[in-house]
Protein backbone atom coordinates (compact mmCIF):
# COMPACT_ATOMS: atom_id res chain seq x y z
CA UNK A 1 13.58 -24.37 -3.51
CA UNK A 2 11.51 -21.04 -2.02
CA UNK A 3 12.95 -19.51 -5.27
CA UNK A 4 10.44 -21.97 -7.55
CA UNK A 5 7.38 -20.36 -5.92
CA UNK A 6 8.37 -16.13 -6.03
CA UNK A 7 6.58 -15.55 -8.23
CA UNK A 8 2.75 -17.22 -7.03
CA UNK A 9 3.72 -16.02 -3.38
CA UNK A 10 5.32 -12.41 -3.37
CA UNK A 11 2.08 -10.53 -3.14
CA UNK A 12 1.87 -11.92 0.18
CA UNK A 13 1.62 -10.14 3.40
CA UNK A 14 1.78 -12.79 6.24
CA UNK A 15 4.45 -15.14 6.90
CA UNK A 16 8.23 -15.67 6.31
CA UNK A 17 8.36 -16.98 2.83
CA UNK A 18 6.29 -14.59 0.88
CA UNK A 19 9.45 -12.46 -0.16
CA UNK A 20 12.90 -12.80 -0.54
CA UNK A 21 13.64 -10.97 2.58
CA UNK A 22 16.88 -9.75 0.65
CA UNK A 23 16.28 -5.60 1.40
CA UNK A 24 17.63 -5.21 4.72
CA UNK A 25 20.92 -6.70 3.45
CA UNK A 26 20.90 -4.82 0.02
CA UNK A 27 19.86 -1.54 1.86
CA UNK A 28 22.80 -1.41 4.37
CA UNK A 29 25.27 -3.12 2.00
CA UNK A 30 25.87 -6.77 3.10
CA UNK A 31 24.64 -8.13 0.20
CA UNK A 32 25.90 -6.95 -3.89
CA UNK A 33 22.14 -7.54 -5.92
CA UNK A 34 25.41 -8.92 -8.40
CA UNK A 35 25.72 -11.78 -5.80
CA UNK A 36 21.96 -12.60 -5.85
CA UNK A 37 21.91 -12.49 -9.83
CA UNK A 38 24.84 -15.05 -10.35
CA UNK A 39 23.42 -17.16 -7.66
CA UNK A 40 20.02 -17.15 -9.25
CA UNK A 41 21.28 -17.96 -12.91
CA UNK A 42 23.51 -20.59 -11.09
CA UNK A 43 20.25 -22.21 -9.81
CA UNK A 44 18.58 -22.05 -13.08
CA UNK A 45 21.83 -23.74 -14.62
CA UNK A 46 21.47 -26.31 -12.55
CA UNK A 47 17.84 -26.57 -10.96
CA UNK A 48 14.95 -24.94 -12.98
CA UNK A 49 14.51 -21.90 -14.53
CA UNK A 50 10.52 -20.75 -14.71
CA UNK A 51 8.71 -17.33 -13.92
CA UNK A 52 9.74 -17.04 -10.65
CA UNK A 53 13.75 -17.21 -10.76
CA UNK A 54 13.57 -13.97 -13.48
CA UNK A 55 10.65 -12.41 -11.58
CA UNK A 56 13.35 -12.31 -8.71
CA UNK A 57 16.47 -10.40 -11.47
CA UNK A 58 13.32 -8.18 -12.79
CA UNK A 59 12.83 -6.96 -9.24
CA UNK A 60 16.56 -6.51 -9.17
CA UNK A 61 16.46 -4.55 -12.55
CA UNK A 62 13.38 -2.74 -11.00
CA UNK A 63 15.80 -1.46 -7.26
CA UNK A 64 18.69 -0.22 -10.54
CA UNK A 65 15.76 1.61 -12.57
CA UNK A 66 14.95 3.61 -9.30
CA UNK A 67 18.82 4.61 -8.74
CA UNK A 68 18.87 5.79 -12.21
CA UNK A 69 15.53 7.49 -11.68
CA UNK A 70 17.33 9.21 -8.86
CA UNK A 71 20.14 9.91 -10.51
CA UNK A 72 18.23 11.73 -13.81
CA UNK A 73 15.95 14.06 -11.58
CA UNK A 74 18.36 14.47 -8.77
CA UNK A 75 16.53 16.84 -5.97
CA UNK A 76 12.90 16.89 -8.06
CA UNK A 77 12.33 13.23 -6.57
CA UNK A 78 12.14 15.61 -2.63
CA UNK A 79 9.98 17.85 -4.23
CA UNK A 80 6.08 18.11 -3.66
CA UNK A 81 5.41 18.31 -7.48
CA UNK A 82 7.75 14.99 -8.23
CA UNK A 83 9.64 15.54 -11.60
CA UNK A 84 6.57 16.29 -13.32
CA UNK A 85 6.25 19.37 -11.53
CA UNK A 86 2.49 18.62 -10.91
CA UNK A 87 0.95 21.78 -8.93
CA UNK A 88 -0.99 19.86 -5.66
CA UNK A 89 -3.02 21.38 -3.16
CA UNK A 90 -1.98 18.81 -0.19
CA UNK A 91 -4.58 18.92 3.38
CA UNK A 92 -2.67 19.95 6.00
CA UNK A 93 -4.76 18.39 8.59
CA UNK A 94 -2.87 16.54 11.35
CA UNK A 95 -5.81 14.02 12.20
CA UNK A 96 -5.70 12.89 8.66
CA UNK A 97 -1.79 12.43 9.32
CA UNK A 98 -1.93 11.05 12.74
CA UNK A 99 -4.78 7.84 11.70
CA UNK A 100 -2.82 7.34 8.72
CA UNK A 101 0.54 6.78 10.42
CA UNK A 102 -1.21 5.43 13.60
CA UNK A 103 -3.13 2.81 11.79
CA UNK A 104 -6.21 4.04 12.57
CA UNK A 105 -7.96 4.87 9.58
CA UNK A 106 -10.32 2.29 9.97
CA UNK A 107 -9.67 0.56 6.68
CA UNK A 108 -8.37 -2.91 8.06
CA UNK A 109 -6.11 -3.19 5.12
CA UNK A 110 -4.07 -0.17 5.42
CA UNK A 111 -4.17 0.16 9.36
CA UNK A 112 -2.89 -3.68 9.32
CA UNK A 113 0.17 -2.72 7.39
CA UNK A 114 0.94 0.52 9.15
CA UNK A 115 0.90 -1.59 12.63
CA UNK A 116 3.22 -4.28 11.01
CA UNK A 117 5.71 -1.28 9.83
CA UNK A 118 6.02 0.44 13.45
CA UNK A 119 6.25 -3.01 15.68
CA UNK A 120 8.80 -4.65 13.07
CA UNK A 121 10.19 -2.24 10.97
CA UNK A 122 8.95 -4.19 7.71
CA UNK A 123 5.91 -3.92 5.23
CA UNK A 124 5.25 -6.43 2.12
CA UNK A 125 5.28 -4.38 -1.29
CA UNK A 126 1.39 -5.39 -1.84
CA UNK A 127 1.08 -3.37 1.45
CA UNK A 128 3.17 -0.29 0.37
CA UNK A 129 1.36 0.00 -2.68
CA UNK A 130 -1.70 0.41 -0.35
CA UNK A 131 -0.46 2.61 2.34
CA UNK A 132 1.16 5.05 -0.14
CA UNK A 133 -1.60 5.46 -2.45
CA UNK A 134 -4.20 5.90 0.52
CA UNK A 135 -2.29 8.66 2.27
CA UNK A 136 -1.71 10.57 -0.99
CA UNK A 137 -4.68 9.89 -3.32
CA UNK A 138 -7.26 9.12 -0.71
CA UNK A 139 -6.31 11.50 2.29
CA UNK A 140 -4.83 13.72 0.31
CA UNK A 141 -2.13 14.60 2.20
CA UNK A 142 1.63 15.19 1.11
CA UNK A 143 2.92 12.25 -0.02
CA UNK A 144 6.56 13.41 1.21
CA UNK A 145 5.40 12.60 4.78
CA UNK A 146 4.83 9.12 4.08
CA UNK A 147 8.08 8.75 2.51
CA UNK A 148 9.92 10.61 5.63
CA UNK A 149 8.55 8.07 7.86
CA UNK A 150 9.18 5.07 5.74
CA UNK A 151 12.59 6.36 5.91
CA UNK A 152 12.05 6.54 9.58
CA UNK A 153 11.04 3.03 10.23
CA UNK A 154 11.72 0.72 7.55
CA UNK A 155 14.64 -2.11 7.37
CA UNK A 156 15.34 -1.71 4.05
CA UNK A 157 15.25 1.93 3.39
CA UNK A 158 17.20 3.20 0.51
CA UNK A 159 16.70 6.59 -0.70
CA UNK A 160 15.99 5.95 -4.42
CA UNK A 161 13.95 3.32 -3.62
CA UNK A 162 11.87 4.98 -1.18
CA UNK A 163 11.27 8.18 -2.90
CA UNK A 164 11.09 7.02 -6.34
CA UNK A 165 8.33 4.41 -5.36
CA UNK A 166 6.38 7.02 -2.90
CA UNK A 167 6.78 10.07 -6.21
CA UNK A 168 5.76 7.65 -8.17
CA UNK A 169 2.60 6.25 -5.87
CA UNK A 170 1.63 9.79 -5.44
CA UNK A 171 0.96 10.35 -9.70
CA UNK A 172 4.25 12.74 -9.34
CA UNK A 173 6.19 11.15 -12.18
CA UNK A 174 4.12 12.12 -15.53
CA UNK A 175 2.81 8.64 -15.97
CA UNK A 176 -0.52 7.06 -15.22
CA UNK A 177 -1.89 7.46 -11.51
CA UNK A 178 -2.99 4.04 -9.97
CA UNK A 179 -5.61 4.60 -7.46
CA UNK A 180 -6.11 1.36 -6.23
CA UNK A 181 -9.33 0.54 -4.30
CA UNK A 182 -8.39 -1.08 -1.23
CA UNK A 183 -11.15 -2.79 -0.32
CA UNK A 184 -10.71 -4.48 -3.36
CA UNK A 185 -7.18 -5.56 -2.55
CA UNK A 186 -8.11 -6.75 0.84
CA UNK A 187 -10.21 -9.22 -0.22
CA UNK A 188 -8.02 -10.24 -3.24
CA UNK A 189 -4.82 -10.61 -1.00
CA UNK A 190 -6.12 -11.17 2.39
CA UNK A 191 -9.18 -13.25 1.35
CA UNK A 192 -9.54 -14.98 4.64
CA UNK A 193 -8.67 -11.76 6.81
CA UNK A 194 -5.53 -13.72 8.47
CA UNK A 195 -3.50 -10.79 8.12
CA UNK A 196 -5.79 -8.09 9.26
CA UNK A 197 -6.88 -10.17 12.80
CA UNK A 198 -3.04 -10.54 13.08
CA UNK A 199 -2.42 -7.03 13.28
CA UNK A 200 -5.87 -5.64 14.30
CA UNK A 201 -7.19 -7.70 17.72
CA UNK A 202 -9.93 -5.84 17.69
CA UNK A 203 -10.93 -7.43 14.58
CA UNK A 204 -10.19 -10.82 15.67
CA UNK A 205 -13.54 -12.07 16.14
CA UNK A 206 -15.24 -10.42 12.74
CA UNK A 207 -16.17 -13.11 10.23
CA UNK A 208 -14.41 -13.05 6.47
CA UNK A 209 -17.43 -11.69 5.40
CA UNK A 210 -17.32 -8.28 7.65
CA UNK A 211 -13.37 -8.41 7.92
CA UNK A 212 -12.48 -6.12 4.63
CA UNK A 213 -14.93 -3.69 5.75
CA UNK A 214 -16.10 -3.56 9.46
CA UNK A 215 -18.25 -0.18 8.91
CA UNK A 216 -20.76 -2.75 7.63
CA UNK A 217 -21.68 -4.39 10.39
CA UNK A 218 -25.29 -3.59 11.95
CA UNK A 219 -25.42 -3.16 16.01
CA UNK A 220 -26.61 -6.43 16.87
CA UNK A 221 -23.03 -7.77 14.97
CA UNK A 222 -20.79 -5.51 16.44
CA UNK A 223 -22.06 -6.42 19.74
CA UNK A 224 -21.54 -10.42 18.41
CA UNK A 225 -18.15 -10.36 17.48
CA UNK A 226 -17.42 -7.51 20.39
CA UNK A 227 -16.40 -4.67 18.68
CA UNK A 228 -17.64 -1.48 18.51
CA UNK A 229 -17.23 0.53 15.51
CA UNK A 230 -16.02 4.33 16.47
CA UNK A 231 -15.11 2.75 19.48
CA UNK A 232 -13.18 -0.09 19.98
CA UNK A 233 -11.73 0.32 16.24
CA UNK A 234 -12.19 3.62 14.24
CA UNK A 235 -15.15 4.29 11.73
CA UNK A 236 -13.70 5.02 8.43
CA UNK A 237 -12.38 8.65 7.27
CA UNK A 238 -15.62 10.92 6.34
CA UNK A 239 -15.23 11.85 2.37
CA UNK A 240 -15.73 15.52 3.48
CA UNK A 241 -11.91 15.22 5.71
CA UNK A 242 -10.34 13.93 2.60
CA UNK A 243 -8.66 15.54 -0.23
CA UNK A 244 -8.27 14.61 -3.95
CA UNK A 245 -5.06 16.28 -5.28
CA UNK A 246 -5.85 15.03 -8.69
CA UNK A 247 -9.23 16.54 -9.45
CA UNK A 248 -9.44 15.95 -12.98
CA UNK A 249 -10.76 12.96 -12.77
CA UNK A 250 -7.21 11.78 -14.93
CA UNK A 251 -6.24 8.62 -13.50
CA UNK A 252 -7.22 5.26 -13.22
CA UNK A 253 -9.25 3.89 -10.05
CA UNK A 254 -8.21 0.40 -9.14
CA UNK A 255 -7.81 -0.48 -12.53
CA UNK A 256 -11.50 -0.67 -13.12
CA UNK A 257 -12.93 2.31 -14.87
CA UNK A 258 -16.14 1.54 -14.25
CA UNK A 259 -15.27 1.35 -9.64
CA UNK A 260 -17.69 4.23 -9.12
CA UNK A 261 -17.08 3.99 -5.04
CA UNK A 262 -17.86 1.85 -2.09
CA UNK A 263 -20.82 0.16 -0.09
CA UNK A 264 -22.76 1.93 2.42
CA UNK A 265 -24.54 1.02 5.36
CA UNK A 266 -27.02 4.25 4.59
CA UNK A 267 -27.02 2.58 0.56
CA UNK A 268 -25.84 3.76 -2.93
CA UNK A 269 -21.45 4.66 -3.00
CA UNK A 270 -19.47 7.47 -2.31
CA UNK A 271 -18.96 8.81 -6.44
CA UNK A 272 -15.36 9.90 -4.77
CA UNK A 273 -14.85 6.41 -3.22
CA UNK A 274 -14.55 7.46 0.20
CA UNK A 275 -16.91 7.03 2.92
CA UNK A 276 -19.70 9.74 3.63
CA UNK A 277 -19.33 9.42 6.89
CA UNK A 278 -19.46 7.70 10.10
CA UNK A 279 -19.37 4.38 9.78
CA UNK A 280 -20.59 4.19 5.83
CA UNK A 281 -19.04 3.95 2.35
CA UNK A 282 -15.06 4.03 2.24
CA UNK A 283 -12.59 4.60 -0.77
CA UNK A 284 -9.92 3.21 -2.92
CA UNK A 285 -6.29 2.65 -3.57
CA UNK A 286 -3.23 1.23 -4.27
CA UNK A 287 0.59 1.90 -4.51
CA UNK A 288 2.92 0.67 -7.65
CA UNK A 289 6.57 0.82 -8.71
CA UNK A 290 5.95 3.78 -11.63
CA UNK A 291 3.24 2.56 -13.61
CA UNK A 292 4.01 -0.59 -13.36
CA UNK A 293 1.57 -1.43 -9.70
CA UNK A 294 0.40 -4.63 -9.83
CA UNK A 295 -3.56 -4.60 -9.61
């Protein structure tokens, strides 16, 4: 009866039961997203029907919007400028690339997820919402990387899927940009940090209240809960590294129009929402399926 509780569990990052697990098997063909339709409307005929079994055939509607996505814009879904034709100034700076694909950004939430993709070859969609947006809208670097590797790495990679979800992350598509803040997210969807000191040891001894962002701790915690920021796990990305391909100021940060940036050790926010540098402020984020990113 995991299908009862979809739709109050699949933002969730840790465990077996947060998803349906069903990509793999679409992706390479073993399974027709027909099959899982009938078999969900059989359950409802017979069991329950409630939010969760039709958030399950709206995800399935979602996977056929991307194909016809695909199928509309053909090659502009490969293209740096999306099918909006948007005119980007990506960094080309390969230590930007390298933390981000490393997990080593020092944002717990995004290096968490990027660990979880390379040792299993899986990432939840909460976390590929954050990934995605930080890489692009953050980092500023071409979101077409991230997509190339995803298609490196990931179980269930389809093409349409995968680009149409990283074009639209990047604000390539037309529509609203969501710029999630990820700080934000971590402590929404990782409350307790159980995911992050899964996937970051060196984390494993920081209390909830340091675990979202570890650049806050003073000397005298570090040395508590032994870890060493710029050390033992990275200081966050310096605001002067990063880029912001959409410089107009035109899209929406986090959802909250008034998320002006994040805390500092040194005081005040970064008014970009990245870090200043060494081991103060940080930035924000998030990742959606078009507009439609849940924040």
């Amino acid at each position: 009866d995991l299908v009862t509780k979809y739709f109050d569990v699949r933002n969730g990052m840790l465990g077996g039961d947060y998803s349906t697990k069903f990509g793999p098997w679409l992706a390479a063909g073993c399974l027709s997203p027909r099959t899982i339709y009938h078999e969900v409307k059989k359950y409802e005929a017979q069991r329950i029907a409630n939010k969760s079994t039709y958030w399950i055939v709206f995800e399935l509607l979602c996977r056929d919007y991307f194909r016809f996505y695909a199928v509309r814009h053909g090659s502009l879904i490969f293209q740096s400028g999306g099918p909006a034709g948007v005119r980007v100034s990506w960094r080309d700076d390969p230590e930007l690339w390298q933390r981000w694909a490393t997990g080593k950004t020092g944002m717990p939430l995004v290096d968490a997820n990027m660990r979880e993709l390379a040792a299993t070859g899986w990432m939840s969609n909460r976390g590929r919402q954050n990934v995605a947006s930080h890489l692009a809208l953050d980092l500023g670097v071409d979101w077409r990387r991230g997509a190339d590797l995803f298609e490196h790495l990931l179980l269930d990679y389809d093409v349409a899927s995968n680009w149409g979800n990283w074009v639209a992350a990047a604000g390539m598509t037309g529509g609203r940009i969501n710029h999630f803040n990820i700080t934000k997210q971590s402590k929404d969807y990782d409350p307790q940090g159980e995911y992050i000191r899964h996937w970051i040891p060196e984390l494993s001894s920081v209390p909830t209240a340091r675990i979202h962002e570890p650049w806050m701790m003073s000397k005298d915690e570090q040395v508590k809960y032994g870890v060493q920021i710029g050390i033992d796990y990275p200081s966050p990305i310096p605001a002067s590294k990063c880029g912001r391909p959409h410089a107009d100021g035109g899209y929406r940060v986090g959802g909250d129009p008034a998320f002006t940036g994040y805390r500092s050790r040194t005081g005040g926010s970064s008014d970009s929402g990245r870090p200043r540098g060494g081991r103060s402020g940080q930035r924000g984020s998030s990742r959606g399926r078009g507009s439609r990113a849940r924040s």
